[in-house]
N, C-alpha and C. Protein backbone atom coordinates (compact mmCIF):
# COMPACT_ATOMS: atom_id res chain seq x y z
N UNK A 1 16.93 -30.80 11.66
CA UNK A 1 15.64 -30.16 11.87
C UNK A 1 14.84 -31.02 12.83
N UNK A 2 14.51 -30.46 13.82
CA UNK A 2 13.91 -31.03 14.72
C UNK A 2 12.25 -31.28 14.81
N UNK A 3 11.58 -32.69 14.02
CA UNK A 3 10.48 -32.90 13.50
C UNK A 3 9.48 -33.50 14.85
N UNK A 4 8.08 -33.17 14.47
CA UNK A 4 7.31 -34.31 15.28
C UNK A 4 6.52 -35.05 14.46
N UNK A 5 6.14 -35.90 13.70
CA UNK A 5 5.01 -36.66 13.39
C UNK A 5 3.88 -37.08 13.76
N UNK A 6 2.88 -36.88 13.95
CA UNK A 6 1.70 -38.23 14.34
C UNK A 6 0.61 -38.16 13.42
N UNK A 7 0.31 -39.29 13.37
CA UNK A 7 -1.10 -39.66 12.94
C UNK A 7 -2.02 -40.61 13.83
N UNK A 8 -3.16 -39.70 14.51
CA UNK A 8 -3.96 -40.91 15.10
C UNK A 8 -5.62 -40.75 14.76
N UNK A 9 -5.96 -41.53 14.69
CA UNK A 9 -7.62 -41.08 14.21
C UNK A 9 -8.47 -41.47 15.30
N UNK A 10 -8.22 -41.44 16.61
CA UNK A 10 -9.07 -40.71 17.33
C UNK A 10 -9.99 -39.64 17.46
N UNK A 11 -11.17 -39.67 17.99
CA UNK A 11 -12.25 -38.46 17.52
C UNK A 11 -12.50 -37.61 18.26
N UNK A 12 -12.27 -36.60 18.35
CA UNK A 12 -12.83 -35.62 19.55
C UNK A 12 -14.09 -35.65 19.76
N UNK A 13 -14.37 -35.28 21.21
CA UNK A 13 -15.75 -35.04 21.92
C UNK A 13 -16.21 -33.97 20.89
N UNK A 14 -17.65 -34.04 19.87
CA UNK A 14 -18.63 -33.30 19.14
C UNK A 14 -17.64 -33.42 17.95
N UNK A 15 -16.98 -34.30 17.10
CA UNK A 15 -16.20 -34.61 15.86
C UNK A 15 -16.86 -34.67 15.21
N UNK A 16 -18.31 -34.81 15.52
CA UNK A 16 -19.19 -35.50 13.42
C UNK A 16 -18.91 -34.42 12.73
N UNK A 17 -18.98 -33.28 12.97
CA UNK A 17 -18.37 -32.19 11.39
C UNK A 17 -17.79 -32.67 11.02
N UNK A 18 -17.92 -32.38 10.14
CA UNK A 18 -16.43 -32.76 8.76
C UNK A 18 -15.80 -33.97 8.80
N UNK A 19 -16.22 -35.06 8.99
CA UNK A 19 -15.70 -36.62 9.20
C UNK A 19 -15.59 -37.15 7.97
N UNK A 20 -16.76 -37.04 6.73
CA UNK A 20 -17.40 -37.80 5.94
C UNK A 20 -16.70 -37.51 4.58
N UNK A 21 -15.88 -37.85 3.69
CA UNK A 21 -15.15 -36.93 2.79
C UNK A 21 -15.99 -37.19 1.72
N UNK A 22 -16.47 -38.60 1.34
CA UNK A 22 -17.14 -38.73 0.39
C UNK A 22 -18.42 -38.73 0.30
N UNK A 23 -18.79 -37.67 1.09
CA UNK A 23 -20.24 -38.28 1.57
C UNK A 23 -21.33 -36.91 0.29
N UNK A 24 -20.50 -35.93 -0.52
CA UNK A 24 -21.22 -35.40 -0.93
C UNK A 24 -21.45 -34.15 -0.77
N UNK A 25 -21.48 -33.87 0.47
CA UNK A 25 -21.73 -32.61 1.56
C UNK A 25 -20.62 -31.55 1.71
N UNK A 26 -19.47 -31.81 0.74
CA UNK A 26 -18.64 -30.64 0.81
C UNK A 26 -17.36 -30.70 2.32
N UNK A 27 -17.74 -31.82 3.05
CA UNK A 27 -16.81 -31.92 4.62
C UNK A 27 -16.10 -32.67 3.93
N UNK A 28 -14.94 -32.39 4.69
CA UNK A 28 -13.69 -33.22 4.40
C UNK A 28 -13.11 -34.13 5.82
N UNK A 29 -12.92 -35.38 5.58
CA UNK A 29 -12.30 -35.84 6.83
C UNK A 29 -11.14 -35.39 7.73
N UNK A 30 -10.69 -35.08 8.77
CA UNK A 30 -9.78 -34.35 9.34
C UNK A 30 -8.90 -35.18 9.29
N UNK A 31 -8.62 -36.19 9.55
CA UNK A 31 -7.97 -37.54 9.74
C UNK A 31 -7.24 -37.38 8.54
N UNK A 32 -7.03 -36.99 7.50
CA UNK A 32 -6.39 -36.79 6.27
C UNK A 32 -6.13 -35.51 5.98
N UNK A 33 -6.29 -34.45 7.12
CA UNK A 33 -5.70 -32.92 6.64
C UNK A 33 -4.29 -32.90 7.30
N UNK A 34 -3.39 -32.73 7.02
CA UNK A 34 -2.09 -32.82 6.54
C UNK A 34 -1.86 -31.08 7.73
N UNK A 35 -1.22 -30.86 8.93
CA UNK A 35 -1.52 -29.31 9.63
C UNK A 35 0.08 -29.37 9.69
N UNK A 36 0.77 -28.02 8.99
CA UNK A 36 2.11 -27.89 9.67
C UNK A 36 2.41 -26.81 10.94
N UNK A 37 2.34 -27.54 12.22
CA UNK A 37 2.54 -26.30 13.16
C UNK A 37 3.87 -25.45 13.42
N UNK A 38 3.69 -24.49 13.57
CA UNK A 38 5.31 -23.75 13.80
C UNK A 38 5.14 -22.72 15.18
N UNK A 39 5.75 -23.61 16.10
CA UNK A 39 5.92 -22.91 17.62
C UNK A 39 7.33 -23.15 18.15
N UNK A 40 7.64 -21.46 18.57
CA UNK A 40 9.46 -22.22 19.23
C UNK A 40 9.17 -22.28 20.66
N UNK A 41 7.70 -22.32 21.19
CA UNK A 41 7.90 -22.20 22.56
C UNK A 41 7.35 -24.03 23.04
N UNK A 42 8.50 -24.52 23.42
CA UNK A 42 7.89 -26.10 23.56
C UNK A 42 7.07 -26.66 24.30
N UNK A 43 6.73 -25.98 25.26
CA UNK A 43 5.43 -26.13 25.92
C UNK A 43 3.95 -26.00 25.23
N UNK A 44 4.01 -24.90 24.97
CA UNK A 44 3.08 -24.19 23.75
C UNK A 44 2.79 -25.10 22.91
N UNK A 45 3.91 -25.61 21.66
CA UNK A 45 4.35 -26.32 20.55
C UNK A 45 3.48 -27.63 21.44
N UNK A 46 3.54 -28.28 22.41
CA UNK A 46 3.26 -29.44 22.96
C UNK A 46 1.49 -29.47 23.23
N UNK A 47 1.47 -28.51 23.61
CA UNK A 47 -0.04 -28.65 24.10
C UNK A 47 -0.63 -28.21 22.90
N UNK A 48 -0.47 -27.52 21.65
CA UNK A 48 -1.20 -27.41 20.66
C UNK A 48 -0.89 -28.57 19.84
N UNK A 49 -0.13 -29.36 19.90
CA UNK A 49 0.01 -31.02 18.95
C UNK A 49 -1.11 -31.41 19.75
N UNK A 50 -1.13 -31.95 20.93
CA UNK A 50 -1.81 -32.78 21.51
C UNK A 50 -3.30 -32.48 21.21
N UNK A 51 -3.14 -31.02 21.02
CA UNK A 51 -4.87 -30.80 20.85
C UNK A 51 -5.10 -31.03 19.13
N UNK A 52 -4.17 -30.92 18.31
CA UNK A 52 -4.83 -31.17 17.02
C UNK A 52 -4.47 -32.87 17.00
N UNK A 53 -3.83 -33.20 17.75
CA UNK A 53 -4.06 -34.47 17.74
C UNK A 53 -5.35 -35.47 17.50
N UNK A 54 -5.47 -34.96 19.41
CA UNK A 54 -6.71 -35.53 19.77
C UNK A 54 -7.85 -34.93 18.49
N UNK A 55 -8.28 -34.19 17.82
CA UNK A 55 -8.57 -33.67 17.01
C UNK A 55 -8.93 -34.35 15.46
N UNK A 56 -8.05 -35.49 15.50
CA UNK A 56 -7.83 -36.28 14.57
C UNK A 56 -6.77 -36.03 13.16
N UNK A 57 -5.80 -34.53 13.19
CA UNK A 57 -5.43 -34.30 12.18
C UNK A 57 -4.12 -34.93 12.26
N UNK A 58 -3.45 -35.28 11.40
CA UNK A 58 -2.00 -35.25 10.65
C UNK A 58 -1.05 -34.31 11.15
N UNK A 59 -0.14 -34.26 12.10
CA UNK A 59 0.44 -32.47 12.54
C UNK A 59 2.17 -33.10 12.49
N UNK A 60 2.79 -32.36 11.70
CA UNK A 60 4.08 -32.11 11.70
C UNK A 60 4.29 -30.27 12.39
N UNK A 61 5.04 -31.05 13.00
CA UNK A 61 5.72 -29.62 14.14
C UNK A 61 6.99 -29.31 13.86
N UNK A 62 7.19 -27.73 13.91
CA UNK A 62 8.72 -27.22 13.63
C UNK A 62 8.78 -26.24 14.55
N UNK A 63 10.05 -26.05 14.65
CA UNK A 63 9.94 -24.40 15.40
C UNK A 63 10.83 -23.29 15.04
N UNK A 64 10.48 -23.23 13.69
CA UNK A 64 11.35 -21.83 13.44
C UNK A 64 10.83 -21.61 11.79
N UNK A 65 10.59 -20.22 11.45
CA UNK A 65 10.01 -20.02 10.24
C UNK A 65 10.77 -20.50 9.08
N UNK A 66 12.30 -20.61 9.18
CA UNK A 66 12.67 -21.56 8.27
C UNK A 66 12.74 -22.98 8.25
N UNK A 67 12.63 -23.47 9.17
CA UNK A 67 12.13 -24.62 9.24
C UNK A 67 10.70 -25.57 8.35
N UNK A 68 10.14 -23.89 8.81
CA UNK A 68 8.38 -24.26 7.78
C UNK A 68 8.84 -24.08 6.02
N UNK A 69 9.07 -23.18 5.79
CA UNK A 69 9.68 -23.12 4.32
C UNK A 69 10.77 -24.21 4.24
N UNK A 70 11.58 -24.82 5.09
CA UNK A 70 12.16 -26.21 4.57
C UNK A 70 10.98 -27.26 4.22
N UNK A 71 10.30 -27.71 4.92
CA UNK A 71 9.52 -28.07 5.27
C UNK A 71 8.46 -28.39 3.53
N UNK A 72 7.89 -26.89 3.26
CA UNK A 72 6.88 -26.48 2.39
C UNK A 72 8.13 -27.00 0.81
N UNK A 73 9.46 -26.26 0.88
CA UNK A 73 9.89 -27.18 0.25
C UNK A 73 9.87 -28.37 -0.20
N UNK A 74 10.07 -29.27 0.72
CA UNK A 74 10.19 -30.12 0.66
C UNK A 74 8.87 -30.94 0.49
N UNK A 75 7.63 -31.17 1.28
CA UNK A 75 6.59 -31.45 0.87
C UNK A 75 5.23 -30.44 1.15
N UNK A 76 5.52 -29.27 0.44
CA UNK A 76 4.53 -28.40 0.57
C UNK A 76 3.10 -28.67 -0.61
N UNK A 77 3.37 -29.33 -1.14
CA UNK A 77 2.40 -30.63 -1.64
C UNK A 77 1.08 -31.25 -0.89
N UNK A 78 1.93 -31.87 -0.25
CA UNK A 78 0.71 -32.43 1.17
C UNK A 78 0.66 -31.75 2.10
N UNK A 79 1.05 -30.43 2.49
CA UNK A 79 0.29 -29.75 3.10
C UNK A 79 -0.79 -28.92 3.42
N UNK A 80 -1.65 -29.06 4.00
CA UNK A 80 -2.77 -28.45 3.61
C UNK A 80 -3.39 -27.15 4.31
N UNK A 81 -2.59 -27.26 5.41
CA UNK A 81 -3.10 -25.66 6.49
C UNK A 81 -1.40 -25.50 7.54
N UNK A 82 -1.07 -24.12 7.85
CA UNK A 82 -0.20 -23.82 8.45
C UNK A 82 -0.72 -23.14 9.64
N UNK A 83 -0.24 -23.37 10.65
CA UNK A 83 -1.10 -22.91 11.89
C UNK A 83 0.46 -22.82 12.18
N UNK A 84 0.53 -21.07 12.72
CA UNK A 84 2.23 -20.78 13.12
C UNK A 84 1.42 -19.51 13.81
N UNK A 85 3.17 -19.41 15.10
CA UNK A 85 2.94 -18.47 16.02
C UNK A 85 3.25 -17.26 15.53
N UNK A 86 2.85 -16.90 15.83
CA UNK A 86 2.97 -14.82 15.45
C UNK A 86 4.32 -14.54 15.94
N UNK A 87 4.61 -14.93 17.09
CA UNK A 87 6.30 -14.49 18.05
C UNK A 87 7.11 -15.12 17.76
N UNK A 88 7.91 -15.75 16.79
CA UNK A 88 8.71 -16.17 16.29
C UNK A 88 10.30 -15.63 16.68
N UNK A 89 10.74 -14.46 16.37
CA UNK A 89 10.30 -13.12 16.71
C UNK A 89 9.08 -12.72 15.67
N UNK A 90 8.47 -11.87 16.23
CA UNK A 90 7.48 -11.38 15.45
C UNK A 90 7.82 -11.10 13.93
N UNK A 91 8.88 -10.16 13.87
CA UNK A 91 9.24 -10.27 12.14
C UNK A 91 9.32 -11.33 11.71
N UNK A 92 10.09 -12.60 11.98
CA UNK A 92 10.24 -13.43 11.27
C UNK A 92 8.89 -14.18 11.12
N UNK A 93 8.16 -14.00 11.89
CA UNK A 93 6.46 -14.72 11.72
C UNK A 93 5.91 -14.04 10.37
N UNK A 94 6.00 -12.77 10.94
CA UNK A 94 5.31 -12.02 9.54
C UNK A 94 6.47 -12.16 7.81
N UNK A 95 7.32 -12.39 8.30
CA UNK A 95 8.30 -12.23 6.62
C UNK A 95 8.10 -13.64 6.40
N UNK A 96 7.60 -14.96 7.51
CA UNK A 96 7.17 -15.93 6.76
C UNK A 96 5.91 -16.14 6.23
N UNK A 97 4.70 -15.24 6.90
CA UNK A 97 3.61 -15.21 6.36
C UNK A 97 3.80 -14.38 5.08
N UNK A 98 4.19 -13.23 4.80
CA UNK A 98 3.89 -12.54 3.81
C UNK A 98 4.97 -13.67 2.14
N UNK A 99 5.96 -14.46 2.51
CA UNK A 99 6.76 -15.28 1.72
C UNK A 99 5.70 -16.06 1.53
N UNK A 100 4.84 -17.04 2.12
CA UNK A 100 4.14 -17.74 1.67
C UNK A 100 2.74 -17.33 1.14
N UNK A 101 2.09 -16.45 1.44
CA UNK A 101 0.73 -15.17 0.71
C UNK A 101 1.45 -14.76 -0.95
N UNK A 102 2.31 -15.19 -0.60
CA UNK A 102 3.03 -14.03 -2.60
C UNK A 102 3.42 -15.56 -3.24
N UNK A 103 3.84 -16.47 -2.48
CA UNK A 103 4.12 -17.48 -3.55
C UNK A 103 3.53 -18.13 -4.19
N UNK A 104 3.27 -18.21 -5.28
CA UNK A 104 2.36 -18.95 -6.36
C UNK A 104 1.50 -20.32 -5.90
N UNK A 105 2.91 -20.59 -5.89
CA UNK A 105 2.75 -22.90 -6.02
C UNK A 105 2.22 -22.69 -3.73
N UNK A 106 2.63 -21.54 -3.01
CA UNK A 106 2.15 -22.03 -1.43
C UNK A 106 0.62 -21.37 -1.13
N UNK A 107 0.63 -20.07 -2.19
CA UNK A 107 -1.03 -19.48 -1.68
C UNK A 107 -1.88 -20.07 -1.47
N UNK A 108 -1.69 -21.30 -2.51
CA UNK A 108 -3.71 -22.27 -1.98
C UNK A 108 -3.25 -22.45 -0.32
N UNK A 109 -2.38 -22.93 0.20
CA UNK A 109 -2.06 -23.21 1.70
C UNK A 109 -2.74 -22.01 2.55
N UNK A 110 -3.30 -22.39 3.06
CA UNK A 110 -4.04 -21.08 4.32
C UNK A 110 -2.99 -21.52 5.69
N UNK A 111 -2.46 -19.75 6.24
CA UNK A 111 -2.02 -20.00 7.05
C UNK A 111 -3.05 -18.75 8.41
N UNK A 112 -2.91 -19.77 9.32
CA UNK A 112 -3.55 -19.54 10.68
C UNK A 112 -2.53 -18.96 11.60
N UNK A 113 -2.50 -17.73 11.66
CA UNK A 113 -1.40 -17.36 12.80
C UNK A 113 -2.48 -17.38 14.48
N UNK A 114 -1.41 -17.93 15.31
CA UNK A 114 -1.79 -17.65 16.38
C UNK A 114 -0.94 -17.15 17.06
N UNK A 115 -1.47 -16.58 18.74
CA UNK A 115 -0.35 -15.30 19.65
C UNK A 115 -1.59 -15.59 21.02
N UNK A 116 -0.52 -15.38 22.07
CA UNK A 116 -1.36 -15.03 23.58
C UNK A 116 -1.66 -13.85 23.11
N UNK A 117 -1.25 -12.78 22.13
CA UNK A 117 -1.66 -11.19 22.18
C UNK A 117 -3.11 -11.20 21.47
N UNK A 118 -3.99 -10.19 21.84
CA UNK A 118 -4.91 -9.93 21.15
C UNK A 118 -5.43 -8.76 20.75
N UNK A 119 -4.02 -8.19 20.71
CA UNK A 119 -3.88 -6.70 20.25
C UNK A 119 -4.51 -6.63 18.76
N UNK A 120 -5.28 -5.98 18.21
CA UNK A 120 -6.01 -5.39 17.62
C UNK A 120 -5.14 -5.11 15.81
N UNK A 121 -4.41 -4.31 16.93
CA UNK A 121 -3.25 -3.88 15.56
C UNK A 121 -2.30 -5.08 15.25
N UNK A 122 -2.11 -6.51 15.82
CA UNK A 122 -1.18 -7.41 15.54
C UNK A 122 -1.74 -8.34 14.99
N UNK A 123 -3.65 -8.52 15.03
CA UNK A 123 -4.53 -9.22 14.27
C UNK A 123 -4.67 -8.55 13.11
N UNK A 124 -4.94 -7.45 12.84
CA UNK A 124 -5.37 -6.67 11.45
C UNK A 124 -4.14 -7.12 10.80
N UNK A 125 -2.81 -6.67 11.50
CA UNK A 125 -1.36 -7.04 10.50
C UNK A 125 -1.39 -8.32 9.91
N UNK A 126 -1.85 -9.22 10.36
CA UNK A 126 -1.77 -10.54 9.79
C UNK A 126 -2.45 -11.05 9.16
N UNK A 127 -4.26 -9.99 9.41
CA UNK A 127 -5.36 -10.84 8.36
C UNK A 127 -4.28 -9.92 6.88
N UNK A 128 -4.20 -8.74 7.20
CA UNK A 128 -3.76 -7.97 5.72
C UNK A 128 -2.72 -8.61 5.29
N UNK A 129 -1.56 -9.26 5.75
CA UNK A 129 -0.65 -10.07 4.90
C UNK A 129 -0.88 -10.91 4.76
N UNK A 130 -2.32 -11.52 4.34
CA UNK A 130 -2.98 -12.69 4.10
C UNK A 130 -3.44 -13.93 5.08
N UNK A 131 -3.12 -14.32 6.27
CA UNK A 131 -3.75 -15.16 6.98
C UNK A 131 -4.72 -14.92 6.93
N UNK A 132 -5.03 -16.39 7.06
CA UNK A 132 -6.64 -16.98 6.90
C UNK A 132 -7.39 -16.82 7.95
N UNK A 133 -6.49 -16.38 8.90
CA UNK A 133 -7.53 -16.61 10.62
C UNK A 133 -6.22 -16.02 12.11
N UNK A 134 -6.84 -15.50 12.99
CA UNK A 134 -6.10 -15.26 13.59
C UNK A 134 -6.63 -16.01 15.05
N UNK A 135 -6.22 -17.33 15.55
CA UNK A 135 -6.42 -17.43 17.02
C UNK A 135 -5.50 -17.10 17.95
N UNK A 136 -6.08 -16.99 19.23
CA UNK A 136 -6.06 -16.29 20.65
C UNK A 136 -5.66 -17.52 21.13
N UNK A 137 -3.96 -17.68 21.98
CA UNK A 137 -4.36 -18.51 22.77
C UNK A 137 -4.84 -18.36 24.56
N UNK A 138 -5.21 -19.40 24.87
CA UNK A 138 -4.82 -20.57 25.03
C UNK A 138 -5.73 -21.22 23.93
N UNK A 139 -5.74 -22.35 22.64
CA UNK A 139 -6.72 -22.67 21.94
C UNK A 139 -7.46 -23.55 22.48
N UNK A 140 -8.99 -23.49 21.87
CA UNK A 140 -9.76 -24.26 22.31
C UNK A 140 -9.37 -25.74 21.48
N UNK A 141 -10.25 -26.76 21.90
CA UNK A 141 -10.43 -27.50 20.62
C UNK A 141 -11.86 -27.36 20.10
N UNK A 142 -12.75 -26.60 20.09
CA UNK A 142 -13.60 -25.99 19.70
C UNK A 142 -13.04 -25.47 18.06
N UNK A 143 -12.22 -24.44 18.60
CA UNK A 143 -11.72 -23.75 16.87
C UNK A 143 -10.44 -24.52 16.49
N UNK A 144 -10.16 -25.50 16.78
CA UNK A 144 -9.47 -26.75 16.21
C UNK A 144 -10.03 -27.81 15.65
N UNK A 145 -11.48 -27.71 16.05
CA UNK A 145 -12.31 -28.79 15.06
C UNK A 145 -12.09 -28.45 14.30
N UNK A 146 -12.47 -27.36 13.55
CA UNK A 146 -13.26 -26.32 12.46
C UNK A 146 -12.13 -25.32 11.60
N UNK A 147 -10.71 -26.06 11.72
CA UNK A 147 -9.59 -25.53 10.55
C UNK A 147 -9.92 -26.24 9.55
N UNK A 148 -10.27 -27.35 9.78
CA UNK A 148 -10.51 -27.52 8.15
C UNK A 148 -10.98 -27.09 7.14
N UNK A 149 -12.14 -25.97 7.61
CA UNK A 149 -12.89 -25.25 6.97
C UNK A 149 -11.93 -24.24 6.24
N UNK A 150 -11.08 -24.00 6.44
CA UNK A 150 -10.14 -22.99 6.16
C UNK A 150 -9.79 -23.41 4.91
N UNK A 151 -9.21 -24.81 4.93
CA UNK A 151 -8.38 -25.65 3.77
C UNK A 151 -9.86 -25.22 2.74
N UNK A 152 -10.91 -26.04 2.84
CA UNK A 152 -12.29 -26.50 1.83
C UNK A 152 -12.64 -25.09 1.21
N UNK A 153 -12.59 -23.58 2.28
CA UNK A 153 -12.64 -22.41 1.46
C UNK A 153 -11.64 -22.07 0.66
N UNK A 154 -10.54 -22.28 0.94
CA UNK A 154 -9.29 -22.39 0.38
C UNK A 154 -9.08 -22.62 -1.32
N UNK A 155 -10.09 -23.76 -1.07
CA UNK A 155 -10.14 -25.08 -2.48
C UNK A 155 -11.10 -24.77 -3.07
N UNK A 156 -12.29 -23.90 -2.54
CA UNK A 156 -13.39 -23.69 -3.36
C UNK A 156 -13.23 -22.34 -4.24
N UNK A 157 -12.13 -21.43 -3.75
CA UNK A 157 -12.36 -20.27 -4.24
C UNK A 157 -11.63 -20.76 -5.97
């Protein structure tokens, strides 16, 4: 299985959201959110590490929907948000989103599908089989600050 690791706690330009974990305020530090990405396109896969990088999160990278369910297997524990491409082939994006929306022990996990498409009918398909969010690429790091929010609603419900 072909893995990436990093951890760097570098801060992005406008980072004070959510920095402070103990501070009271409900933010959680990013630097400790745990992101599993799933892109088979390696360019793609490359420039979205680098941006949750710089970002400050935790990102293990795969590229194939079984890969992510090896993966969630294996330490779906410490994972805390799934950010995966819609085109996988497309079925297999969606039969991995809808596998992880029905499973007990993976539902707290919010998964974030993203797609260059912004077809209408391929966003509705994915909020309804449960994703948490649908981004457009190319991504900003704007709405890469602000996944964490995903995890903290996640945890509050």
């Amino acid at each position: 299985m072909e893995s990436k690791e990093m951890n760097l706690n570098k801060e992005c330009s406008g980072a004070g959201i959510g920095n402070s974990k103990s501070s009271g305020d409900g933010f959680i530090d990013r630097s400790k959110v745990r992101i599993l990405l799933c892109d088979n396109d390696s360019n793609s896969s490359d420039a979205v590490f680098s941006l949750l990088v710089k970002c400050s999160y935790q990102v293990t990278s795969v590229r194939s929907p079984r890969q992510v369910i090896d993966a969630l297997n294996a330490e779906g524990s410490d994972i805390d948000l799934i950010l995966a491409e819609v085109d996988l082939p497309m079925t297999k994006g969606l039969k991995m989103l809808k596998y992880i929306t029905r499973d007990k022990e993976l539902q707290r996990i919010p998964v974030i599908m993203m797609s260059a498409q912004d077809e209408v009918s391929v966003v509705v398909k994915c909020l309804r089989l449960g994703a948490a969010d649908y981004l457009v690429k190319p991504l900003r790091t704007n709405e890469l600050l602000n996944l964490w929010t995903h995890m903290w609603r996640r945890r509050r419900m």
